[in-house]
C-alpha atoms as a PDB file:
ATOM      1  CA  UNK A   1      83.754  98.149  93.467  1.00  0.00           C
ATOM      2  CA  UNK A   2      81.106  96.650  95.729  1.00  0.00           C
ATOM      3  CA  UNK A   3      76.800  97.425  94.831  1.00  0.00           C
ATOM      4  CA  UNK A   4      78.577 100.526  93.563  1.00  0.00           C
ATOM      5  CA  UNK A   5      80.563 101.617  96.717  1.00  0.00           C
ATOM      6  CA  UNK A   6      84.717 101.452  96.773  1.00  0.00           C
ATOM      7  CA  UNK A   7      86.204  98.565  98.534  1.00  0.00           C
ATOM      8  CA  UNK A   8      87.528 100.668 101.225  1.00  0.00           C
ATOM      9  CA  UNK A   9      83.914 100.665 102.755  1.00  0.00           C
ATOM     10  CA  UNK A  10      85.006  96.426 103.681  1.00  0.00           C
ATOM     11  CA  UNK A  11      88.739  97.541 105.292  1.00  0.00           C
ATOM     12  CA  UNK A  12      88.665  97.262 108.839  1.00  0.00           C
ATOM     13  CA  UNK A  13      91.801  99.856 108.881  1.00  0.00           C
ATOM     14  CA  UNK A  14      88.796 102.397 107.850  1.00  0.00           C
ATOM     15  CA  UNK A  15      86.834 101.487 109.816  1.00  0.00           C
ATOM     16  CA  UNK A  16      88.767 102.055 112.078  1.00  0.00           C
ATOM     17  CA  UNK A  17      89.856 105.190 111.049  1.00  0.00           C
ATOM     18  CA  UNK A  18      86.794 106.623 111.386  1.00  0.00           C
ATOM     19  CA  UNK A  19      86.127 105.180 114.741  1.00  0.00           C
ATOM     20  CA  UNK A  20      89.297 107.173 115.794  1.00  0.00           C
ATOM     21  CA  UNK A  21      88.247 110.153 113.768  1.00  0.00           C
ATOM     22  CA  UNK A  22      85.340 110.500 115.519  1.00  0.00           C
ATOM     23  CA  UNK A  23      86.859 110.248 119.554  1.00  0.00           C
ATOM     24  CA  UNK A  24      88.779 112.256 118.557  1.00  0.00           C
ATOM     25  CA  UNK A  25      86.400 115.261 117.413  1.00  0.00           C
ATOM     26  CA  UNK A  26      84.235 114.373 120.669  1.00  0.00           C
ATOM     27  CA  UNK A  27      88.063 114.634 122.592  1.00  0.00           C
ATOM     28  CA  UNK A  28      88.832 118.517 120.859  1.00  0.00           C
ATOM     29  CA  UNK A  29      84.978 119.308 121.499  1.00  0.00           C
ATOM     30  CA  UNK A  30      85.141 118.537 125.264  1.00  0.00           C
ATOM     31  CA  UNK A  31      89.062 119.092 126.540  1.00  0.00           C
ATOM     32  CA  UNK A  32      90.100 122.030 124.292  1.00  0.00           C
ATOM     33  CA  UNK A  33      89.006 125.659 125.507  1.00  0.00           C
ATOM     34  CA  UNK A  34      90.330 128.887 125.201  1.00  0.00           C
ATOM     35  CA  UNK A  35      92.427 128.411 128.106  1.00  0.00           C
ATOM     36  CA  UNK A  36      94.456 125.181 127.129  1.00  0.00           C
ATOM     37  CA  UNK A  37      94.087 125.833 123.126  1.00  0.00           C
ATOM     38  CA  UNK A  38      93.458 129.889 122.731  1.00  0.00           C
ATOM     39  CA  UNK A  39      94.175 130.320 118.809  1.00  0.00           C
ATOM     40  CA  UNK A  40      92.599 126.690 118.065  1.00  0.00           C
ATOM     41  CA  UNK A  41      95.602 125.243 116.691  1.00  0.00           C
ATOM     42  CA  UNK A  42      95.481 122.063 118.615  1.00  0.00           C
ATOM     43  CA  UNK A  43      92.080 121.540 117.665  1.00  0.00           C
ATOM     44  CA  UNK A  44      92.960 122.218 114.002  1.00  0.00           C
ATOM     45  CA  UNK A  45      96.122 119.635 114.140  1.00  0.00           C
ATOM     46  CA  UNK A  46      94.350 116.707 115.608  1.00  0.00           C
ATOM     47  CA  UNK A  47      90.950 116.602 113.875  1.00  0.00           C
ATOM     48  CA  UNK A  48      92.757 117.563 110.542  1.00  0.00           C
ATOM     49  CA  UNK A  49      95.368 114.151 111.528  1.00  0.00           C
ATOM     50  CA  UNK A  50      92.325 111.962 112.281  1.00  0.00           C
ATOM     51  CA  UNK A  51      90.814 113.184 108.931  1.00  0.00           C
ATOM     52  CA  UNK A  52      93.701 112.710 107.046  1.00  0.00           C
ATOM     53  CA  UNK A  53      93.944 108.998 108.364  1.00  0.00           C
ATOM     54  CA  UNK A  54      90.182 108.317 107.251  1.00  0.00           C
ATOM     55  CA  UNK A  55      90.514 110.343 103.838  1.00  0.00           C
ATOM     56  CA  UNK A  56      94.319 109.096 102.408  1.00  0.00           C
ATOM     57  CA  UNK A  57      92.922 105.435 103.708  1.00  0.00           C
ATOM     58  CA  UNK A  58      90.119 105.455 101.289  1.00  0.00           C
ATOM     59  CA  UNK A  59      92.357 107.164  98.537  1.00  0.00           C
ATOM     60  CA  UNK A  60      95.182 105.050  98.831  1.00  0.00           C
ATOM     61  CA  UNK A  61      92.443 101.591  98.333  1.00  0.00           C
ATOM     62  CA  UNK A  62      90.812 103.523  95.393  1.00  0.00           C
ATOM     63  CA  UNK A  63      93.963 103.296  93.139  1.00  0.00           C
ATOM     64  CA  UNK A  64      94.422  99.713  93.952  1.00  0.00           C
ATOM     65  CA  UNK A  65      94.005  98.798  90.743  1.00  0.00           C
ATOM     66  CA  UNK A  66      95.685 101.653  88.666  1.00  0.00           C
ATOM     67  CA  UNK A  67      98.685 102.757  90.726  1.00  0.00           C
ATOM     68  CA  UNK A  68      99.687  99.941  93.465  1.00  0.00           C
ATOM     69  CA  UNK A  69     102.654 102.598  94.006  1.00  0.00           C
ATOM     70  CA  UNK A  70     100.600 105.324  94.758  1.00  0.00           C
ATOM     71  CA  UNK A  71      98.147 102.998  97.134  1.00  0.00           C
ATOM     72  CA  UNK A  72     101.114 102.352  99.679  1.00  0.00           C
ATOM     73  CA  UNK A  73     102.124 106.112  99.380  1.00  0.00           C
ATOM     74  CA  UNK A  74      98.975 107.168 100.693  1.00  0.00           C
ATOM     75  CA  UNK A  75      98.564 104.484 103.170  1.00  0.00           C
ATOM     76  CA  UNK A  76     101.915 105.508 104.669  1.00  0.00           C
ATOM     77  CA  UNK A  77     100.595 109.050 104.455  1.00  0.00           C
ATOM     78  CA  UNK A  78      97.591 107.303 106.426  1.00  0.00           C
ATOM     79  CA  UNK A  79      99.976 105.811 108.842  1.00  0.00           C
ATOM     80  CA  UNK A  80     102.133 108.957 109.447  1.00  0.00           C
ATOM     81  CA  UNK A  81      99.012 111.080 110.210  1.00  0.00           C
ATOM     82  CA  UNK A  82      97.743 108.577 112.647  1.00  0.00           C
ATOM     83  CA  UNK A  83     101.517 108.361 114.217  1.00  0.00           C
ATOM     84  CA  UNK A  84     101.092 112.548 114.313  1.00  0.00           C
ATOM     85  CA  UNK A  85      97.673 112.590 116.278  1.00  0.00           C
ATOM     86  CA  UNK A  86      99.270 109.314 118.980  1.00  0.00           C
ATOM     87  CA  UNK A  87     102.302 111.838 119.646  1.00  0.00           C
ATOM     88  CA  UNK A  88      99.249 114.520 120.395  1.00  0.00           C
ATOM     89  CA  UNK A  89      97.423 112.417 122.636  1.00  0.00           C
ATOM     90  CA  UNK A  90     101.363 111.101 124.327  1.00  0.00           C
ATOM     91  CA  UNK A  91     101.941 115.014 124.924  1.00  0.00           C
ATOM     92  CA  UNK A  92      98.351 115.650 126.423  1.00  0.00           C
ATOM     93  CA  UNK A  93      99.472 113.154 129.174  1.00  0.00           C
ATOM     94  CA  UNK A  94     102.773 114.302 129.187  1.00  0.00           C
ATOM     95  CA  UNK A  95     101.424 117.772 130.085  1.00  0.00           C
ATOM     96  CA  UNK A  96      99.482 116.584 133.240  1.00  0.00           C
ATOM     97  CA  UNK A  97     102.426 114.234 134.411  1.00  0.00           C
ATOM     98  CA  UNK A  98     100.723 110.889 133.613  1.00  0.00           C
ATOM     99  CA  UNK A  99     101.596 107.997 131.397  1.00  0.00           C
ATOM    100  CA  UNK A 100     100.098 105.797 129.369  1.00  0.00           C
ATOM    101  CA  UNK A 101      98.733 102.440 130.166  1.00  0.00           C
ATOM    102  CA  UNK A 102     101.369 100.153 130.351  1.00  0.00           C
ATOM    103  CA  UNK A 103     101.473  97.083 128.162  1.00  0.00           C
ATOM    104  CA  UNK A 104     100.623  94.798 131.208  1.00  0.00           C
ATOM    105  CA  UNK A 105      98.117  97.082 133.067  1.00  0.00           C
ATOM    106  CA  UNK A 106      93.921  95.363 133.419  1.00  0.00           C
ATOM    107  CA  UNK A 107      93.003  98.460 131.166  1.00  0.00           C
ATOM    108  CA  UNK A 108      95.071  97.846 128.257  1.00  0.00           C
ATOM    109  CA  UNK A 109      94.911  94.797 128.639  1.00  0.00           C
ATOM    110  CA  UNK A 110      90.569  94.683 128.699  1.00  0.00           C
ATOM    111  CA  UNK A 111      91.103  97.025 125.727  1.00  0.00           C
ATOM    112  CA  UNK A 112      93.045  95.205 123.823  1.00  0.00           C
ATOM    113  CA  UNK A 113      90.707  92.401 123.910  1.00  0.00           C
ATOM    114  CA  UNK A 114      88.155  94.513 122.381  1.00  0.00           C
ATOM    115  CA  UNK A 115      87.521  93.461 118.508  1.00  0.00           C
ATOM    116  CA  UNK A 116      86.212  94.542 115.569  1.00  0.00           C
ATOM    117  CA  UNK A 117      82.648  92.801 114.457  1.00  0.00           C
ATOM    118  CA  UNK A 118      82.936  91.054 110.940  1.00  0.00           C
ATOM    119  CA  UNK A 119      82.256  93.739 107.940  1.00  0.00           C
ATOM    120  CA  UNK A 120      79.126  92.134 105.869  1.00  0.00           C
ATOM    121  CA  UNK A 121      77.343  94.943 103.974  1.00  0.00           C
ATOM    122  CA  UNK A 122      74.450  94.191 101.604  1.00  0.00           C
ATOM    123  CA  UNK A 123      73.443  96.336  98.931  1.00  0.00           C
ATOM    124  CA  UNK A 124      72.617  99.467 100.980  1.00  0.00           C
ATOM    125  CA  UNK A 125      76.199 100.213 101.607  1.00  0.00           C
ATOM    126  CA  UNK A 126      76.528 103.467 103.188  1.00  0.00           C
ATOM    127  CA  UNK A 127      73.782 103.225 105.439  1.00  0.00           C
ATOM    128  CA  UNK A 128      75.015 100.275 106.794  1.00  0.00           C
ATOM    129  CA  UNK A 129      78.668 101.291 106.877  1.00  0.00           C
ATOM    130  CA  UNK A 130      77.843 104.017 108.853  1.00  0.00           C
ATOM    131  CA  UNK A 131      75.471 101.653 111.575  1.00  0.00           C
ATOM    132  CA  UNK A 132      79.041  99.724 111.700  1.00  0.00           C
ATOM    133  CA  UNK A 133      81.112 102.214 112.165  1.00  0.00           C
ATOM    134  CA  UNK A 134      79.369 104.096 115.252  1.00  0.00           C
ATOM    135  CA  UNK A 135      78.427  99.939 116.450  1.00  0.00           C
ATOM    136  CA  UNK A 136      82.377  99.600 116.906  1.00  0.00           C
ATOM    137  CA  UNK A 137      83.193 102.769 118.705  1.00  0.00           C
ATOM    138  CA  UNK A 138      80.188 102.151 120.947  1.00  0.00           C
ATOM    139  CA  UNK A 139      82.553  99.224 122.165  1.00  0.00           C
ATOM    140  CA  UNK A 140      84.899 101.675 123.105  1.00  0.00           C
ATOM    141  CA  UNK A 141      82.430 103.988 125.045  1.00  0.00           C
ATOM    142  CA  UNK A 142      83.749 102.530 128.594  1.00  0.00           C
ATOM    143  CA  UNK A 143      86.685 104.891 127.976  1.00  0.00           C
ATOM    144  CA  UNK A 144      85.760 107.329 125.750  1.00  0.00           C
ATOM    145  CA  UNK A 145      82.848 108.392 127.389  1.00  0.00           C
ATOM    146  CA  UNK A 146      84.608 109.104 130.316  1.00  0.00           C
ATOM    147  CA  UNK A 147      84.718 112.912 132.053  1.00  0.00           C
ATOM    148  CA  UNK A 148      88.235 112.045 132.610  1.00  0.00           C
ATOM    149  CA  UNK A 149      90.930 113.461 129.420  1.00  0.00           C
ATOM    150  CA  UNK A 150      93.255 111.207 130.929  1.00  0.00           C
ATOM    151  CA  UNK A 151      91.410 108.466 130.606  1.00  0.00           C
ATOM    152  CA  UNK A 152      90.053 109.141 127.316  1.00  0.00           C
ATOM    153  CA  UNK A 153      93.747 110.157 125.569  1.00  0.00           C
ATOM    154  CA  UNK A 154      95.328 106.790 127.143  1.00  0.00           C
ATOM    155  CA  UNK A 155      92.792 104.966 125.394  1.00  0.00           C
ATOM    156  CA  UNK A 156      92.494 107.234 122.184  1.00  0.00           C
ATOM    157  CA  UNK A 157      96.559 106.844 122.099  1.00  0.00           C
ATOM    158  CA  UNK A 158      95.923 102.691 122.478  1.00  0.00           C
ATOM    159  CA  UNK A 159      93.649 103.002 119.295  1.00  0.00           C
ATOM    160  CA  UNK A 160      95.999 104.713 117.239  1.00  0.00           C
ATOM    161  CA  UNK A 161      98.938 102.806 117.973  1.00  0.00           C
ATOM    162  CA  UNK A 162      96.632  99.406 117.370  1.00  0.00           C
ATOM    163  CA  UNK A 163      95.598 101.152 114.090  1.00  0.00           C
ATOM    164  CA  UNK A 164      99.236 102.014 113.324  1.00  0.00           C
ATOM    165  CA  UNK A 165     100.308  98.168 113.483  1.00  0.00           C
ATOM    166  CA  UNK A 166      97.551  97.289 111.213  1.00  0.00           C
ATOM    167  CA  UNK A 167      98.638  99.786 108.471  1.00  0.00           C
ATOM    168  CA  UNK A 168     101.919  98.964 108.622  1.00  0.00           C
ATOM    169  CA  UNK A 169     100.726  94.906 107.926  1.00  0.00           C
ATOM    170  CA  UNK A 170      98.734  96.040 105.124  1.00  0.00           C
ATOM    171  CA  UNK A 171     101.981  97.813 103.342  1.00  0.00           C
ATOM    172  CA  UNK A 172     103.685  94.675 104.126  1.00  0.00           C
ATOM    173  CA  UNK A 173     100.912  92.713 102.255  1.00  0.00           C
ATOM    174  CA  UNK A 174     101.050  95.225  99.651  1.00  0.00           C
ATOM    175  CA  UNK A 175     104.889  95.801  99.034  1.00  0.00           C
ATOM    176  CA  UNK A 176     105.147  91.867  98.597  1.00  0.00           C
ATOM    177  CA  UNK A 177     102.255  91.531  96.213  1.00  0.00           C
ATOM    178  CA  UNK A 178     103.607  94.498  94.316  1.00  0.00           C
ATOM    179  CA  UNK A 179     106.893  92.703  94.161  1.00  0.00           C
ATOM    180  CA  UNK A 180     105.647  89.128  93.036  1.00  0.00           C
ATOM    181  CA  UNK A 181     103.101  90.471  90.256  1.00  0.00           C
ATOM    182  CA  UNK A 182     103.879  94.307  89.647  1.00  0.00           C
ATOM    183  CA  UNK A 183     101.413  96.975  89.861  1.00  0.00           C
ATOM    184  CA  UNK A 184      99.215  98.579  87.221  1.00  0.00           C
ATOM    185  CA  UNK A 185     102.205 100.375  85.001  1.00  0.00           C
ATOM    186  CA  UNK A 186     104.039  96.808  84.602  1.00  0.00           C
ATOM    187  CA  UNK A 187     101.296  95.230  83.253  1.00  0.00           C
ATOM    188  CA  UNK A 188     100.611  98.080  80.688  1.00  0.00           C
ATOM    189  CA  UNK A 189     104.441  97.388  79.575  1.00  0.00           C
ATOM    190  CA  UNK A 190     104.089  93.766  79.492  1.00  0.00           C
ATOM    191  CA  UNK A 191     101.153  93.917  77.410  1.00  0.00           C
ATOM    192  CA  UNK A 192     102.492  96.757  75.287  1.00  0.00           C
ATOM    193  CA  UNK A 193     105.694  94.793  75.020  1.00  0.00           C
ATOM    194  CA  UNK A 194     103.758  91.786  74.076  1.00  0.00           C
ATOM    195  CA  UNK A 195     101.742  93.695  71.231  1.00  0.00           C
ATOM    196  CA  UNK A 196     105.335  94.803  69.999  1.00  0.00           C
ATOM    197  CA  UNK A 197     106.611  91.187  69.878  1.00  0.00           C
ATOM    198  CA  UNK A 198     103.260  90.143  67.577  1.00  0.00           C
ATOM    199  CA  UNK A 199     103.455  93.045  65.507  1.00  0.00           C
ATOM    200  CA  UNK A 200     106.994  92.271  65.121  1.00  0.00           C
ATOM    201  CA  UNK A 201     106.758  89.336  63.910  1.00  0.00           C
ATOM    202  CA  UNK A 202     103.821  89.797  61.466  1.00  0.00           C
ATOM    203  CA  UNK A 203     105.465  92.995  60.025  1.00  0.00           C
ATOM    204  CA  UNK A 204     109.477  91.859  60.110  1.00  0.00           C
ATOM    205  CA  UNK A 205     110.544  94.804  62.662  1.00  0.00           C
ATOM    206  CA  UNK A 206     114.611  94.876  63.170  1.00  0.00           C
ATOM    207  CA  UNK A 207     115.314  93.699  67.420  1.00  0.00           C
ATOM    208  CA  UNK A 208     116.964  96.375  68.945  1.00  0.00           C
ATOM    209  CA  UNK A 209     121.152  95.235  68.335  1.00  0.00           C
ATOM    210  CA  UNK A 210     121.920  96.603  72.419  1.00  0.00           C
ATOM    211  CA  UNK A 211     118.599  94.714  74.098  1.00  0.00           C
ATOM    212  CA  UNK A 212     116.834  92.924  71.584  1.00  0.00           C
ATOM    213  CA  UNK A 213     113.207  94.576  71.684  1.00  0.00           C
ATOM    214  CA  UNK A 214     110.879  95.446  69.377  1.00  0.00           C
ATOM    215  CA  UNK A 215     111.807  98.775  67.750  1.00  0.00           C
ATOM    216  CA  UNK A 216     109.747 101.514  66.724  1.00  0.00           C
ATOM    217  CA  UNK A 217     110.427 103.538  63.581  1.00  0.00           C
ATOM    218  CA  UNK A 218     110.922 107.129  64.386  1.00  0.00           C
ATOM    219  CA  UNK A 219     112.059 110.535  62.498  1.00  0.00           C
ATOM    220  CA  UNK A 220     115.105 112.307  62.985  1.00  0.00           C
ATOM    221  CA  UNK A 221     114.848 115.177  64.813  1.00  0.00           C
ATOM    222  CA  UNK A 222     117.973 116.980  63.734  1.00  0.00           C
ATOM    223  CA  UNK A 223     121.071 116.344  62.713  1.00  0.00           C
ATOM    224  CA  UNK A 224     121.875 115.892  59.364  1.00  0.00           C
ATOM    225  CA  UNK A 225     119.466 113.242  58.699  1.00  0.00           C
ATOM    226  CA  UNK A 226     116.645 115.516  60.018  1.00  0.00           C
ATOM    227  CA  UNK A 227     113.569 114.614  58.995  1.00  0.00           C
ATOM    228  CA  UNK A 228     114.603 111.098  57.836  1.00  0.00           C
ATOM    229  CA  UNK A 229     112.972 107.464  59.375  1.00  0.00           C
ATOM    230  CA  UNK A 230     114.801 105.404  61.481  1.00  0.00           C
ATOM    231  CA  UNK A 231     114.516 102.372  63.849  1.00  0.00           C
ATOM    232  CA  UNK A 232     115.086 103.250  67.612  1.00  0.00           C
ATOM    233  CA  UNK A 233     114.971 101.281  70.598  1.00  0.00           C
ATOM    234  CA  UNK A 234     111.329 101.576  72.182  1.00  0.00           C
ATOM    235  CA  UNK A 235     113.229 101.793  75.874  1.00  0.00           C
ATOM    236  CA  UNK A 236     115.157 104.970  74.631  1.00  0.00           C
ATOM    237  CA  UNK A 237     116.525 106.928  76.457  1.00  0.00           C
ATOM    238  CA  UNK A 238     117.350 104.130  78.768  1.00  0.00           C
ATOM    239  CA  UNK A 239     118.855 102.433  75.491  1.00  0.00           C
ATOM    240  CA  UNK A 240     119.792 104.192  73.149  1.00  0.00           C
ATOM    241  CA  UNK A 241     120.273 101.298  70.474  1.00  0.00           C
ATOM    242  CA  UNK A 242     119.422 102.363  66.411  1.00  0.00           C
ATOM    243  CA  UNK A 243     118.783 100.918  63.268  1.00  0.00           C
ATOM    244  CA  UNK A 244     119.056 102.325  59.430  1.00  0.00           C
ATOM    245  CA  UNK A 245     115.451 102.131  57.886  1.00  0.00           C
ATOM    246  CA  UNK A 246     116.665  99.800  54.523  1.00  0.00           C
END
């Protein structure tokens, strides 16, 4: 947390996020009719895919520090979404027999070069979050304010494949962070583990004879020694190794 506000209010991938969520509500708003979209559906898919970008984004950062497994599920939910709404805008040029910008064209090229301005926020976050966000998809306004849907889906579809890259860096980051210092869940079972080992030692507690841990004294369930103490393994049922309570 930042003056109160989650860190994903400092990730340029939200920003960003919401810079595509937004072109593409003004795309739906001005290209879809009844004509080309009757029931609404393609409205409904590609604002709910931008959305879905913005919102598992900002999810996946807030359990940074409690679930680093379930922060890289929802960024690749994030990422997934976002691929969804690029194969939208691919089929909306598909439909009127055009093709993206090439790699080497002027316009991708002059797009390309187009970057995001530094993230510094002071205290009044969301007010000055917001004056960010709509300051970097002003940059973009060459394009998307064009009458043109071609030209606005080849640059929308540029976007989303930039933002794409990004999220799939920042899993990258994340996956090998999470595999040189664990997430949230390993640390609880280091420290638990560790509290075992002291208690252990101050109150003579058998080592588990299969792995050599800590045990835990525990009643008998059934059997006939229901209802009578014994020492178990604290990583039962993944080992199953027992003691007789002397």
């Amino acid at each position: 947390m930042k003056f109160g506000r989650p860190t994903y209010f400092w990730l340029n991938t939200w920003v960003f996020a919401n810079v595509i969520q937004l072109a593409t509500q003004d795309f739906c708003k001005t290209f879809l009719n009844l004509r080309n979209d009757p029931c609404g559906r393609q409205f409904d898919q590609m604002t709910q895919a931008a959305r879905s970008g913005v919102a598992n984004i900002a999810e996946g950062s807030s359990r940074h520090d409690t679930s680093r497994e379930t922060e890289m599920r929802l960024t690749d939910v994030a990422r997934a979404s976002l691929t969804e709404l690029s194969n939208d805008y691919f089929n909306w040029l598909l439909q009127h027999e055009q093709n993206p910008w090439s790699i080497h064209s002027p316009e991708f090229l002059q797009l390309k070069a187009v970057q995001l301005d530094r993230i510094t926020y002071s205290e009044d976050v969301l007010y000055e979050s917001s004056k960010h966000i709509l300051a970097q998809k002003h940059k973009f306004d060459a394009w998307l304010k064009s009458d043109d849907s071609i030209q606005v889906a080849r640059c929308i579809l540029v976007l989303c494949d930039r933002l794409i890259t990004m999220l799939s860096k920042q899993l990258e980051s994340n996956l090998q962070s999470f595999t040189e210092q664990g997430g949230f869940t390993e640390a609880l079972t280091a420290e638990r583990l560790q509290h075992r080992a002291e208690q252990a030692e101050k109150e003579e507690v058998p080592l588990c004879p299969k792995c050599g841990k800590p045990m835990v004294k525990r009643l008998a369930k059934k059997g006939s020694n229901s209802g009578k103490p014994f020492w178990s393994c604290p990583s039962y049922p993944d080992c199953k190794g027992t003691r007789k309570c002397e």
